[in-house]
N, C-alpha and C. Protein backbone atom coordinates (compact mmCIF):
# COMPACT_ATOMS: atom_id res chain seq x y z
N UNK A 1 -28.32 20.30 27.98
CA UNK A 1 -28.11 20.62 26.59
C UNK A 1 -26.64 20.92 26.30
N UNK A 2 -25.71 21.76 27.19
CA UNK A 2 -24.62 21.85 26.90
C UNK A 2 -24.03 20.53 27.31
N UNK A 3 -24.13 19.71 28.06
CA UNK A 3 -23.23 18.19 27.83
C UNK A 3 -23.02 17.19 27.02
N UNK A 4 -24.52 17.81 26.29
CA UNK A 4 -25.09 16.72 24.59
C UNK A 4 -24.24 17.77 23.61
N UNK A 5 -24.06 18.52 24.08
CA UNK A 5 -22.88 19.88 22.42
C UNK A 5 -22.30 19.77 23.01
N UNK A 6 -21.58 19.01 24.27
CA UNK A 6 -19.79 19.19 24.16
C UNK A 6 -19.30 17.74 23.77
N UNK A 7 -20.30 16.66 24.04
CA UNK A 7 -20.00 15.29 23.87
C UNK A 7 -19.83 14.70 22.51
N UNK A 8 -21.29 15.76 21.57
CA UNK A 8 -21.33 15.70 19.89
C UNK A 8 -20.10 15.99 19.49
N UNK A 9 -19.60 17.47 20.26
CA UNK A 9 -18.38 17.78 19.66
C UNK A 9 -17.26 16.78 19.42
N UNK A 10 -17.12 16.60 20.82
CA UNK A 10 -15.79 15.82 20.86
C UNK A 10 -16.72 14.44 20.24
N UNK A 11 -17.28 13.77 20.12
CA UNK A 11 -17.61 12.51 18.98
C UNK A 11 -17.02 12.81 17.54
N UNK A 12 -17.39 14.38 17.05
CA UNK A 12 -17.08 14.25 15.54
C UNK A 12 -15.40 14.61 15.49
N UNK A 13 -15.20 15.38 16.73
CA UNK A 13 -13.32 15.45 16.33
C UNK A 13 -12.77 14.12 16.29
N UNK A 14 -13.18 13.45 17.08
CA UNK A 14 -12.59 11.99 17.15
C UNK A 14 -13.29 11.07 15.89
N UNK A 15 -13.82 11.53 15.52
CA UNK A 15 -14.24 10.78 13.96
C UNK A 15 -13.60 11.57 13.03
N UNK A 16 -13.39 12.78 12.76
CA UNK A 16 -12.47 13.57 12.18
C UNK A 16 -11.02 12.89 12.11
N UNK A 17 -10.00 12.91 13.27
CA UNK A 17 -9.64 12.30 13.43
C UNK A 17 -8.85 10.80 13.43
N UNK A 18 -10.24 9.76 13.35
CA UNK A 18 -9.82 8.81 13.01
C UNK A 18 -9.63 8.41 11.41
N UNK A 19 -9.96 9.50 10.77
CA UNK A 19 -10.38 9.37 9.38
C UNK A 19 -8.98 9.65 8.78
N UNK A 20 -8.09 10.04 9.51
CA UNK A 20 -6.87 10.91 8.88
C UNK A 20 -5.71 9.91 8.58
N UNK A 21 -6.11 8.48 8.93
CA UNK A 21 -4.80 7.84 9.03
C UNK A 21 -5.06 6.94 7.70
N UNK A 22 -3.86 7.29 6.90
CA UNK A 22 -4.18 6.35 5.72
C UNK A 22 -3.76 4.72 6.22
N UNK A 23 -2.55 4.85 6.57
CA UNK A 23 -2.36 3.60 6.62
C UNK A 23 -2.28 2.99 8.42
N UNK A 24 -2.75 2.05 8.87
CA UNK A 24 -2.89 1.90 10.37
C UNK A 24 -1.46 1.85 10.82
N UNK A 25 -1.34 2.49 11.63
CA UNK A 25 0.04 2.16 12.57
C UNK A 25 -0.08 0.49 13.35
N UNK A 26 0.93 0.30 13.98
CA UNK A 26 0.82 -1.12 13.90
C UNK A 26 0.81 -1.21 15.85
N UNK A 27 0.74 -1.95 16.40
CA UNK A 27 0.39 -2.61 17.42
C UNK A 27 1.53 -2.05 18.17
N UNK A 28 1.89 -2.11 19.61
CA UNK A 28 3.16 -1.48 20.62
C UNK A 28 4.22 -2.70 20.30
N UNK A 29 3.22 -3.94 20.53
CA UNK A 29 4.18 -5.39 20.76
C UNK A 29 4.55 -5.70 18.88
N UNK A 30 3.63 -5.13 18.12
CA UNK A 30 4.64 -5.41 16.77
C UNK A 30 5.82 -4.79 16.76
N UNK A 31 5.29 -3.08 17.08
CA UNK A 31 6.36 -2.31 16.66
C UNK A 31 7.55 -2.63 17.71
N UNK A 32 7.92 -3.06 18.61
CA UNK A 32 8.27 -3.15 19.94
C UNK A 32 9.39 -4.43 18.86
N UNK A 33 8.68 -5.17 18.91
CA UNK A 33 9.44 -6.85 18.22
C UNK A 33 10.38 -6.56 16.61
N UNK A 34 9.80 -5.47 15.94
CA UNK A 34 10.16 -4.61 14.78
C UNK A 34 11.49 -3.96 15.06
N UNK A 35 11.44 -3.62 16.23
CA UNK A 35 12.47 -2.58 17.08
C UNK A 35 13.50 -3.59 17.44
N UNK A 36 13.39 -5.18 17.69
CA UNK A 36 14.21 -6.13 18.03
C UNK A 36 15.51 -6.68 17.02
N UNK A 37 15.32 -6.05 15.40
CA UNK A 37 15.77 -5.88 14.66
C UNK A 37 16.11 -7.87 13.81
N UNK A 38 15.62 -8.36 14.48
CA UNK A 38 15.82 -9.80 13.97
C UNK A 38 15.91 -10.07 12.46
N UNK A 39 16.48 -10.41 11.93
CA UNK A 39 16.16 -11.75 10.49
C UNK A 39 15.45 -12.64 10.60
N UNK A 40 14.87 -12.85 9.31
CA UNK A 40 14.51 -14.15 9.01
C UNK A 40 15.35 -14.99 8.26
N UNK A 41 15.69 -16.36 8.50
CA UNK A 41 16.58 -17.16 8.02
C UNK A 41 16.10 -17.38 5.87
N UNK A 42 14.63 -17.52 6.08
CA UNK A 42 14.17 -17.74 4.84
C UNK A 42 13.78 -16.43 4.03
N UNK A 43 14.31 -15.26 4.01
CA UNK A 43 13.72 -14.21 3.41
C UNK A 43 14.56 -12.66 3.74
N UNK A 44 15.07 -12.08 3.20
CA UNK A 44 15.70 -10.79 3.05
C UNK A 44 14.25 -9.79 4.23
N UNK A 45 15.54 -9.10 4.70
CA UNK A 45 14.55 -7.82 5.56
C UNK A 45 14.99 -6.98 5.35
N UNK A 46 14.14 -5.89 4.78
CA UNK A 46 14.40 -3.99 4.41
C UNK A 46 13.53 -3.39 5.52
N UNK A 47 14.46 -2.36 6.22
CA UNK A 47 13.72 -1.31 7.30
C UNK A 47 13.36 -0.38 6.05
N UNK A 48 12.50 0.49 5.79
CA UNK A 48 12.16 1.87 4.74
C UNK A 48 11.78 2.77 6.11
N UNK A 49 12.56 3.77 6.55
CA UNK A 49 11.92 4.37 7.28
C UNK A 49 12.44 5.89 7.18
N UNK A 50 11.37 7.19 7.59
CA UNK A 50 11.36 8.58 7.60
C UNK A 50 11.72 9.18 8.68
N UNK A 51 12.59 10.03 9.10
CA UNK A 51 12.97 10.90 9.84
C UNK A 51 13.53 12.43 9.30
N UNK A 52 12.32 12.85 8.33
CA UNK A 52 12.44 13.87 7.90
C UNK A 52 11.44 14.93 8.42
N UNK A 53 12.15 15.45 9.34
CA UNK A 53 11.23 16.14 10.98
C UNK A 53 11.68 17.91 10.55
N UNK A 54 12.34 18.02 9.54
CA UNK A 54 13.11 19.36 9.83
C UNK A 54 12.24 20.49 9.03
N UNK A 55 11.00 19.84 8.62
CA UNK A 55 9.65 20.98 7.56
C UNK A 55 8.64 21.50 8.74
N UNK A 56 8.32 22.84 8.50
CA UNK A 56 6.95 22.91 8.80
C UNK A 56 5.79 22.03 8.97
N UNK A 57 5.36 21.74 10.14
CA UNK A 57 4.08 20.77 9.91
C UNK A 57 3.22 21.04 9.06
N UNK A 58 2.80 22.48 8.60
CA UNK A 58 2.07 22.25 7.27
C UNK A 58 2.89 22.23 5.78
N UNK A 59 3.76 21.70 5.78
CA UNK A 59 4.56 21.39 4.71
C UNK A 59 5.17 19.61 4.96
N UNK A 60 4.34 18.70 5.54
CA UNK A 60 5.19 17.46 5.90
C UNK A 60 3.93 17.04 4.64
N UNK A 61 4.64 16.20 3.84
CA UNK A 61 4.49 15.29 2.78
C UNK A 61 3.89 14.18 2.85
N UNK A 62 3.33 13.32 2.59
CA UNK A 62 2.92 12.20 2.49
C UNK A 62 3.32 11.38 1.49
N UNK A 63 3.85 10.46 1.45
CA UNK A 63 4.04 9.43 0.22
C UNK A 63 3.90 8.27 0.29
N UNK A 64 3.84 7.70 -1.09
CA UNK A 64 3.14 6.23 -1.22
C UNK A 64 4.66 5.77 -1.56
N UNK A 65 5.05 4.36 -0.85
CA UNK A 65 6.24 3.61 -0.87
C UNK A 65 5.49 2.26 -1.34
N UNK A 66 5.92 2.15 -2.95
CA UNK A 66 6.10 1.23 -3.57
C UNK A 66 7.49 0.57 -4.04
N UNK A 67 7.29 -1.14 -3.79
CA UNK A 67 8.56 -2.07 -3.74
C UNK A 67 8.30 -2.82 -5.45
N UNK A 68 9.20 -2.60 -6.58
CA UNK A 68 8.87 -3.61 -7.30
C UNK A 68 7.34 -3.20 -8.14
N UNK A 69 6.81 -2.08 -7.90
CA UNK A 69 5.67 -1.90 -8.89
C UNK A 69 4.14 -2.40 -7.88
N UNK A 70 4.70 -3.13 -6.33
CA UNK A 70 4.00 -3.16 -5.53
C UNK A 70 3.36 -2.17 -4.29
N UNK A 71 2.34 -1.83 -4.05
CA UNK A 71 1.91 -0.82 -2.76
C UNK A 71 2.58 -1.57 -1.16
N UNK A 72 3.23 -0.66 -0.91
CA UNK A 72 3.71 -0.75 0.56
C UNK A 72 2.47 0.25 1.63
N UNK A 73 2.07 1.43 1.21
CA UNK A 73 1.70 2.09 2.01
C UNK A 73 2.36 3.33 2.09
N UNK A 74 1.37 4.54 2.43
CA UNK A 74 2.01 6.00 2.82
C UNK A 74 2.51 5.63 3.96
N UNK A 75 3.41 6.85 3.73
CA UNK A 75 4.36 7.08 4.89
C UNK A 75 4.36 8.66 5.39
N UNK A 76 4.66 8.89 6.61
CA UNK A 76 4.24 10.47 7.33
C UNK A 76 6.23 10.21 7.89
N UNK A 77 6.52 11.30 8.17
CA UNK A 77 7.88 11.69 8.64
C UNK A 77 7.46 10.79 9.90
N UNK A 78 8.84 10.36 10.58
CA UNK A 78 8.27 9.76 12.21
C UNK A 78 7.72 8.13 11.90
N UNK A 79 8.00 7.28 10.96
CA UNK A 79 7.56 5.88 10.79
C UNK A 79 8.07 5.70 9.70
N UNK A 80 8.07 4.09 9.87
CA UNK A 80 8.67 3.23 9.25
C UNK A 80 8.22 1.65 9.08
N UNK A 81 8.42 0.93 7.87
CA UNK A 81 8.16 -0.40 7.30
C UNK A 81 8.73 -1.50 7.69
N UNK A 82 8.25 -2.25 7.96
CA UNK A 82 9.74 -4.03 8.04
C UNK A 82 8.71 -4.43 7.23
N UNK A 83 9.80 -4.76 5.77
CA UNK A 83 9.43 -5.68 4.42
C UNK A 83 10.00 -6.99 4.20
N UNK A 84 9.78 -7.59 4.59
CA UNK A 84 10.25 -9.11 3.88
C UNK A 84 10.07 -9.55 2.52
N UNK A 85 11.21 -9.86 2.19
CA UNK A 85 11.34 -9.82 0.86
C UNK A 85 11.97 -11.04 0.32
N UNK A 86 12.29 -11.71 -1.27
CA UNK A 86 12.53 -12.75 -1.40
C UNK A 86 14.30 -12.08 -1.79
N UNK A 87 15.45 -12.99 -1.60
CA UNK A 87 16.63 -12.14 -2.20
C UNK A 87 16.64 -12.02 -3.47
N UNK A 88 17.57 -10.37 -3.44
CA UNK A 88 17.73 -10.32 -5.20
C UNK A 88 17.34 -8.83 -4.82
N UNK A 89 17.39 -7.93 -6.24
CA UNK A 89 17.22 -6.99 -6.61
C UNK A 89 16.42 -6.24 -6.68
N UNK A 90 15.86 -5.51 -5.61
CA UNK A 90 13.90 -4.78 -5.26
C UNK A 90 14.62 -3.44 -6.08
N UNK A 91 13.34 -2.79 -6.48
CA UNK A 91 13.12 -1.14 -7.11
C UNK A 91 12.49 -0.82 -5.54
N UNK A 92 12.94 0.53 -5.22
CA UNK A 92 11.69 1.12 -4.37
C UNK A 92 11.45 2.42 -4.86
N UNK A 93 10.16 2.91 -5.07
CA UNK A 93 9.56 4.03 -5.81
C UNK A 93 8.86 4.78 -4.90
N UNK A 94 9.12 5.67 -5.87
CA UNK A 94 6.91 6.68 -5.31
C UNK A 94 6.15 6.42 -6.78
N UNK A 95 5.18 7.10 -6.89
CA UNK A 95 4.08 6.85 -8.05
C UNK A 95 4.45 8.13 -8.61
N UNK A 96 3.31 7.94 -9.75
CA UNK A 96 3.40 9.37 -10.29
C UNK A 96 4.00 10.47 -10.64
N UNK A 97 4.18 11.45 -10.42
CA UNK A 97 5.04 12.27 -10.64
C UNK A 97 6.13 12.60 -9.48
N UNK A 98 6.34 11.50 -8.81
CA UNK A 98 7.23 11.11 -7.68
C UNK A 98 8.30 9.89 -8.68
N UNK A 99 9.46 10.65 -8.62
CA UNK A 99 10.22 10.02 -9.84
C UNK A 99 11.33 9.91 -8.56
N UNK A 100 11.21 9.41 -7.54
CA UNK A 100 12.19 9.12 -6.70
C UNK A 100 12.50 7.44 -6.34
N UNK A 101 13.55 6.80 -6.56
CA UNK A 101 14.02 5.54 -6.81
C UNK A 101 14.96 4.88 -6.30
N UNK A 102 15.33 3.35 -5.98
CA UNK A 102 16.70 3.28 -5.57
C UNK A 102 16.64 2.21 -5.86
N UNK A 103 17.54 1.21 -6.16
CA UNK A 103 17.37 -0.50 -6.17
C UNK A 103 18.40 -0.97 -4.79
N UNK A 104 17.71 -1.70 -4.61
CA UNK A 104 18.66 -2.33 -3.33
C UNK A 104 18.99 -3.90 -3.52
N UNK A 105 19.78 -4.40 -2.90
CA UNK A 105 20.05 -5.81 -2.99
C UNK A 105 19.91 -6.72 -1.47
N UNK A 106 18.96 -7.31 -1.64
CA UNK A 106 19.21 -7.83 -0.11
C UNK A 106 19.20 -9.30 -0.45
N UNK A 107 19.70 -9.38 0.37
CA UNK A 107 19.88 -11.47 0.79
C UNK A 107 19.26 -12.17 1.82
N UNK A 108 18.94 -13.47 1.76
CA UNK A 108 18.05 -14.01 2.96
C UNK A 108 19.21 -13.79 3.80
N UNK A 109 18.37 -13.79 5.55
CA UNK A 109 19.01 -13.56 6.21
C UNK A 109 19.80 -12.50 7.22
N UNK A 110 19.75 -11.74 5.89
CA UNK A 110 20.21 -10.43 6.28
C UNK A 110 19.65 -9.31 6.19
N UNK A 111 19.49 -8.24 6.82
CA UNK A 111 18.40 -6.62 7.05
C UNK A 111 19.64 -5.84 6.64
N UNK A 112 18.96 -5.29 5.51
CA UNK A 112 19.27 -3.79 5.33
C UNK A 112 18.27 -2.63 5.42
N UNK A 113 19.30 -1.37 5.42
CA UNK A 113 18.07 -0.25 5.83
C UNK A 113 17.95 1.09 5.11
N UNK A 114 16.95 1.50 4.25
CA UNK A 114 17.00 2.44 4.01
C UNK A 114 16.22 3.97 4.32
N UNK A 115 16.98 5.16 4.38
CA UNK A 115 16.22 6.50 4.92
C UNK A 115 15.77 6.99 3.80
N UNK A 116 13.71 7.30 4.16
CA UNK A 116 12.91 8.03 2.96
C UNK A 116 12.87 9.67 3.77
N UNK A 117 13.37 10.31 2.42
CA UNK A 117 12.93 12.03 2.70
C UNK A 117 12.25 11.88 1.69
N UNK A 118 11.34 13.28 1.88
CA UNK A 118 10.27 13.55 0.95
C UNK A 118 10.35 15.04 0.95
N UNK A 119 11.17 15.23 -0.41
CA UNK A 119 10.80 16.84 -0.40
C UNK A 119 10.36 17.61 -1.99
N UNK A 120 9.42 18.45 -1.82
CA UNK A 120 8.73 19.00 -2.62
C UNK A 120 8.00 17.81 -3.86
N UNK A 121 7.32 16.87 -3.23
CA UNK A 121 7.05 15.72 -3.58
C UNK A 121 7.86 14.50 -4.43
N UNK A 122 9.16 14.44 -3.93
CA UNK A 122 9.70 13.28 -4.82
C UNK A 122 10.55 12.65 -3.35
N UNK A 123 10.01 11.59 -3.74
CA UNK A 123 10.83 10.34 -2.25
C UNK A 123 12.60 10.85 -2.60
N UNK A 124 13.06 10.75 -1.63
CA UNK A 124 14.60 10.63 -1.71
C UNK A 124 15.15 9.27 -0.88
N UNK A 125 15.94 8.55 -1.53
CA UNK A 125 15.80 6.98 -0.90
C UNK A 125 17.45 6.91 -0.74
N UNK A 126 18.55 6.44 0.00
CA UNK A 126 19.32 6.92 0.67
C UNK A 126 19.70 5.01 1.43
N UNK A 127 20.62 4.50 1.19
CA UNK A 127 21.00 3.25 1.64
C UNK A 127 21.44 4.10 3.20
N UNK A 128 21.02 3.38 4.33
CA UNK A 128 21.57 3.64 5.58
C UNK A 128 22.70 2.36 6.34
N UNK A 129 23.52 3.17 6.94
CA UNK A 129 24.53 2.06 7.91
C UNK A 129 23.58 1.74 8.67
N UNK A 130 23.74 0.42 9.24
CA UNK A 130 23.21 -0.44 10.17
C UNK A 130 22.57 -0.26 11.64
N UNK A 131 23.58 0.28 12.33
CA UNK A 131 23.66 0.57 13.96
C UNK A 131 23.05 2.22 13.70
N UNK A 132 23.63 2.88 12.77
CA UNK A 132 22.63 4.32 12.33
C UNK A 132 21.39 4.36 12.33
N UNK A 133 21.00 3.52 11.50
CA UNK A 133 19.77 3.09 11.46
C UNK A 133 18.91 2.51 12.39
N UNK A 134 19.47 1.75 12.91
CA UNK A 134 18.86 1.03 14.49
C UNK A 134 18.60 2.24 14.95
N UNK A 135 19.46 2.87 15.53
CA UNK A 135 19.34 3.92 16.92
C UNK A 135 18.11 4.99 15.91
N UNK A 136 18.13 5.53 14.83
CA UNK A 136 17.53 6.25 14.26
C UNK A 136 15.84 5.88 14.79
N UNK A 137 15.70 4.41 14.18
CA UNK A 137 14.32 3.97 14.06
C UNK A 137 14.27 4.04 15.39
N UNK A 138 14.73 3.44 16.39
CA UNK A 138 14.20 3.29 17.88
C UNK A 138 14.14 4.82 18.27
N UNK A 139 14.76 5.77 17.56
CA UNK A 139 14.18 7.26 18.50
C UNK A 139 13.30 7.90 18.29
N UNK A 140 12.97 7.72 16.78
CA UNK A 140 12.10 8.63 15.94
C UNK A 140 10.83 7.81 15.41
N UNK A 141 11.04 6.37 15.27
CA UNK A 141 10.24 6.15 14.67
C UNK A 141 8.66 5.14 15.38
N UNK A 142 7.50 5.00 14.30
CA UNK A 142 7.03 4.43 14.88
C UNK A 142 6.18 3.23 13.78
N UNK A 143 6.42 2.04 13.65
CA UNK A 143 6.02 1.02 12.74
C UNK A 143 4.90 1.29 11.96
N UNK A 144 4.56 0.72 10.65
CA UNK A 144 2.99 1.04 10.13
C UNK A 144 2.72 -0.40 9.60
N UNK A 145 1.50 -0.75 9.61
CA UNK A 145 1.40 -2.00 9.04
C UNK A 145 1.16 -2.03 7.25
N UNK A 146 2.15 -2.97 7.12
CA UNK A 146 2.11 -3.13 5.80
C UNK A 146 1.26 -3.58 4.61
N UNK A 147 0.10 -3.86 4.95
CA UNK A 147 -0.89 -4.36 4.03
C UNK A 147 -2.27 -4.36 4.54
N UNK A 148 -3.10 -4.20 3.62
CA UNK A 148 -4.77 -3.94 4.22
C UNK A 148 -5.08 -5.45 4.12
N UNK A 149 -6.57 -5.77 4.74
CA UNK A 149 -7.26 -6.77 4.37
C UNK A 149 -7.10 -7.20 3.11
N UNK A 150 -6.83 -8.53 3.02
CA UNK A 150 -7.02 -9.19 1.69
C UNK A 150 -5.70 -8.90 0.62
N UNK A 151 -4.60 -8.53 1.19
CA UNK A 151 -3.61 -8.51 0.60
C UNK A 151 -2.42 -9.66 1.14
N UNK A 152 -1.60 -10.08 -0.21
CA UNK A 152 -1.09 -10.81 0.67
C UNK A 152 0.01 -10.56 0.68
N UNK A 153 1.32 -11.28 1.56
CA UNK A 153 2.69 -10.42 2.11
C UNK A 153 3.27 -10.84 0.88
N UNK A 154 4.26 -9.64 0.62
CA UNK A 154 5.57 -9.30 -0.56
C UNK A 154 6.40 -10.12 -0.57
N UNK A 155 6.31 -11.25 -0.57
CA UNK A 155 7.29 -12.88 -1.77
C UNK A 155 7.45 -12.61 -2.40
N UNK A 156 8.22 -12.55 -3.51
CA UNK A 156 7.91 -12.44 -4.97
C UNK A 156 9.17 -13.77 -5.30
């Protein structure tokens, strides 16, 4: 009887658990190839990524990173996005009463990168240097996948 109540237990923490992740983190070999920092010849690349580690864990934020009026996905401090994008002029937002904003310009070909803080619920969006950014994402961060079932990737 006690091996059937310790096994229940640990079943519902781990269903507890699995329930907590809004958006899936992404694979070792995505995030791994993500980390390789490549271009695409036909399409602009934006890193969006969080390394805002310096709150209380019960004070770390969650936010929704929208491109263009489009859903990217929440984001937790500790991860980060690779967006492909068409060139030209993206908005990146939060929703709601998250009035935090930036426009960026990217070009095929070329990756730029920007750092999300999140404090007292409004995104803070922050153009990052290049090689900053590299070393940043490879220490802290960890990829999320960008779209659920049945969505399709950010062309515009």
């Amino acid at each position: 009887m006690r091996g059937l109540r310790a096994w229940a237990a640990a079943a519902t923490a781990a269903l507890a658990l699995a329930g907590c992740a809004s958006v899936p983190q992404a694979s070792r070999e995505r995030d791994a190839e993500a980390k390789r920092f490549l271009a695409r010849p036909d399409a602009a690349t934006l890193y969006v990524f969080r390394n805002d580690f310096g709150q209380a864990d019960w004070d770390l934020e969650e936010s929704v990173l929208y491109v263009d009026g489009r859903i990217i996905g929440g984001t937790l401090p500790g991860t980060f996005f690779r967006i492909d994008l068409r060139a030209g002029t993206h908005l990146l937002h939060g929703f709601g009463y998250d009035q935090g904003r930036l426009k960026v310009e990217v070009r095929s070909g070329k990756i730029r990168f920007v750092s999300l803080n999140v404090a007292n619920g409004t995104s803070e969006f922050e153009r990052a240097a290049p090689e900053t950014a590299k070393a940043e994402i490879a220490r802290c961060c960890v990829l999320l996948e960008n779209w659920t079932a049945g969505q399709r990737p950010l062309l515009r």
